[in-house]
N, C-alpha and C. Protein backbone atom coordinates (compact mmCIF):
# COMPACT_ATOMS: atom_id res chain seq x y z
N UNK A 1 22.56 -18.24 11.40
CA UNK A 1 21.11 -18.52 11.40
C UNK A 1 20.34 -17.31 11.94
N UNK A 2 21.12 -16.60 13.11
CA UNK A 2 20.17 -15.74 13.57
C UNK A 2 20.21 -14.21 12.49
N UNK A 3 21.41 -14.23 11.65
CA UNK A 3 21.54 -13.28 10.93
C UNK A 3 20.06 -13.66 9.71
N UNK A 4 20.25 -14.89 9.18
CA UNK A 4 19.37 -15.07 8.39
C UNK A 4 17.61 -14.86 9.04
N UNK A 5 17.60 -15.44 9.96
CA UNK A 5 16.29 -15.35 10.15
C UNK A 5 15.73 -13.24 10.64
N UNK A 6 16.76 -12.87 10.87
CA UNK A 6 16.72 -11.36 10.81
C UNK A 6 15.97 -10.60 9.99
N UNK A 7 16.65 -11.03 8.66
CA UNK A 7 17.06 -10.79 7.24
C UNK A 7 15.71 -11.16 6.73
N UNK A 8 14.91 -12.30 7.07
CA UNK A 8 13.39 -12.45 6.65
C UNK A 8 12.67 -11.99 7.18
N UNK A 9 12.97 -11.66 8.03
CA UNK A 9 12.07 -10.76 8.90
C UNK A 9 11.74 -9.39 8.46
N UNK A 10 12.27 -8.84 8.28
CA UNK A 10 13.08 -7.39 7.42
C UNK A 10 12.12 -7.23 6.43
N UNK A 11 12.72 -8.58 5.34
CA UNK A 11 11.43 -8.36 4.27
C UNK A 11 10.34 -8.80 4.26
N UNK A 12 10.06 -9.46 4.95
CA UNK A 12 8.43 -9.61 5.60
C UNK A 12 7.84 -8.32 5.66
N UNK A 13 8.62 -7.46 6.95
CA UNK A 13 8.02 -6.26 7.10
C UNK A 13 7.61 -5.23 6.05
N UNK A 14 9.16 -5.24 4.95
CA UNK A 14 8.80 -4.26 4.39
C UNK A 14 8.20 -4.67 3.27
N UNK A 15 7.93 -6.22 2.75
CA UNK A 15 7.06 -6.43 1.76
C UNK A 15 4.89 -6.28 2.58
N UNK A 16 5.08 -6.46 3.93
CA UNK A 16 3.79 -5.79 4.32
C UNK A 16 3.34 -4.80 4.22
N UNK A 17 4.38 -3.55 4.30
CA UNK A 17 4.00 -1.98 4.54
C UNK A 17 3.73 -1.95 2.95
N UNK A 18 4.39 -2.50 2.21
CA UNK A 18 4.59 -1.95 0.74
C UNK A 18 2.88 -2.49 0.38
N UNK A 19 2.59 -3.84 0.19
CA UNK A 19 1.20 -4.03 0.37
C UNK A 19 0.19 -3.20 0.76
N UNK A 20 0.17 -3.16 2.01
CA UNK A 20 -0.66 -2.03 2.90
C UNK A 20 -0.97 -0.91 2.17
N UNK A 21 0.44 -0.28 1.82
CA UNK A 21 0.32 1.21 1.38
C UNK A 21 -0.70 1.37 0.18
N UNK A 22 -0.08 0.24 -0.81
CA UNK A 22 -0.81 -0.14 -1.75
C UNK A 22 -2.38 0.18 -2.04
N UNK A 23 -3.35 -0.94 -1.33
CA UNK A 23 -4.21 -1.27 -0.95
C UNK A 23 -4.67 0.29 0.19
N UNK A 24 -3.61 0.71 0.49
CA UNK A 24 -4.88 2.46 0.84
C UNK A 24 -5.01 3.33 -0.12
N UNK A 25 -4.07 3.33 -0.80
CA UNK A 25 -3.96 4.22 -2.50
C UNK A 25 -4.86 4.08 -2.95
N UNK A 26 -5.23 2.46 -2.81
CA UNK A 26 -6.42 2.35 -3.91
C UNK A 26 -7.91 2.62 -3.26
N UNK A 27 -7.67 2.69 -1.84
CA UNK A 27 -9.25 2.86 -1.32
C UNK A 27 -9.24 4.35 -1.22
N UNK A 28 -8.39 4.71 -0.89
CA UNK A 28 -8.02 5.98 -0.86
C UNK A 28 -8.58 6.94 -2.38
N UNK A 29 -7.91 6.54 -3.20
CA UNK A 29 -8.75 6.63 -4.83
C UNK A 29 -10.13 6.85 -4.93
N UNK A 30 -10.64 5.27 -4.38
CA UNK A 30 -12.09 4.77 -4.55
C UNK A 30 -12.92 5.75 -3.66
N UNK A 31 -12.55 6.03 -2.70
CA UNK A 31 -13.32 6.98 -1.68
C UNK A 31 -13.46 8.53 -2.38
N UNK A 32 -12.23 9.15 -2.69
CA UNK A 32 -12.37 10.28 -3.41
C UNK A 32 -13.17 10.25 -5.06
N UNK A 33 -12.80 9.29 -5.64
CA UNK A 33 -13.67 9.19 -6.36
C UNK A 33 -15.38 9.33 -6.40
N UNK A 34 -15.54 8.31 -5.43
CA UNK A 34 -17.05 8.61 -4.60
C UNK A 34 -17.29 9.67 -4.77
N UNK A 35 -16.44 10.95 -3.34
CA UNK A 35 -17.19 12.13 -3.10
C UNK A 35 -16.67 12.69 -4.58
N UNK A 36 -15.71 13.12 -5.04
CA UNK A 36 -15.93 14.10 -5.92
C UNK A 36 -16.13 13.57 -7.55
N UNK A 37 -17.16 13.24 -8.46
CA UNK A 37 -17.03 12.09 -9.86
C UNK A 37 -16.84 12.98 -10.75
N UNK A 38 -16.84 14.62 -10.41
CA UNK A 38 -17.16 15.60 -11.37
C UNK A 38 -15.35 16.02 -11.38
N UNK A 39 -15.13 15.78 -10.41
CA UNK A 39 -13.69 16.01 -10.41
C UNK A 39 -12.17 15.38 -10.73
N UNK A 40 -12.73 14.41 -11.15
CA UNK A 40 -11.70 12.69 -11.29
C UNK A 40 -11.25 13.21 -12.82
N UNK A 41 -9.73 13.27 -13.04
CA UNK A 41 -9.15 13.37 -13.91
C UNK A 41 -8.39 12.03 -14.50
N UNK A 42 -8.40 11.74 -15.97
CA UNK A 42 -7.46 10.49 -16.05
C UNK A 42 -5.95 10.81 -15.95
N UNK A 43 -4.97 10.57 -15.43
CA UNK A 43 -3.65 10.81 -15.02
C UNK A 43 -2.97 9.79 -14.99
């Protein structure tokens, strides 16, 4: 049990960071986009 409840824990975490990261990419994007619109390439 304590192995299992470990084990969810684990991917809890790393299904949060993976989210997170996510979700700054994209503000992260949105912000540069902002400052530079002359500069935004499609890729």
């Amino acid at each position: 049990m304590e192995s299992g409840l470990l084990m969810t824990v684990l991917i809890l975490i790393i299904l949060m960071r993976f989210i997170l990261w996510s979700c700054f990419n994209v503000y992260l994007d949105y912000k540069l986009a902002q400052r530079f619109p002359e500069k935004r390439k499609d890729s």
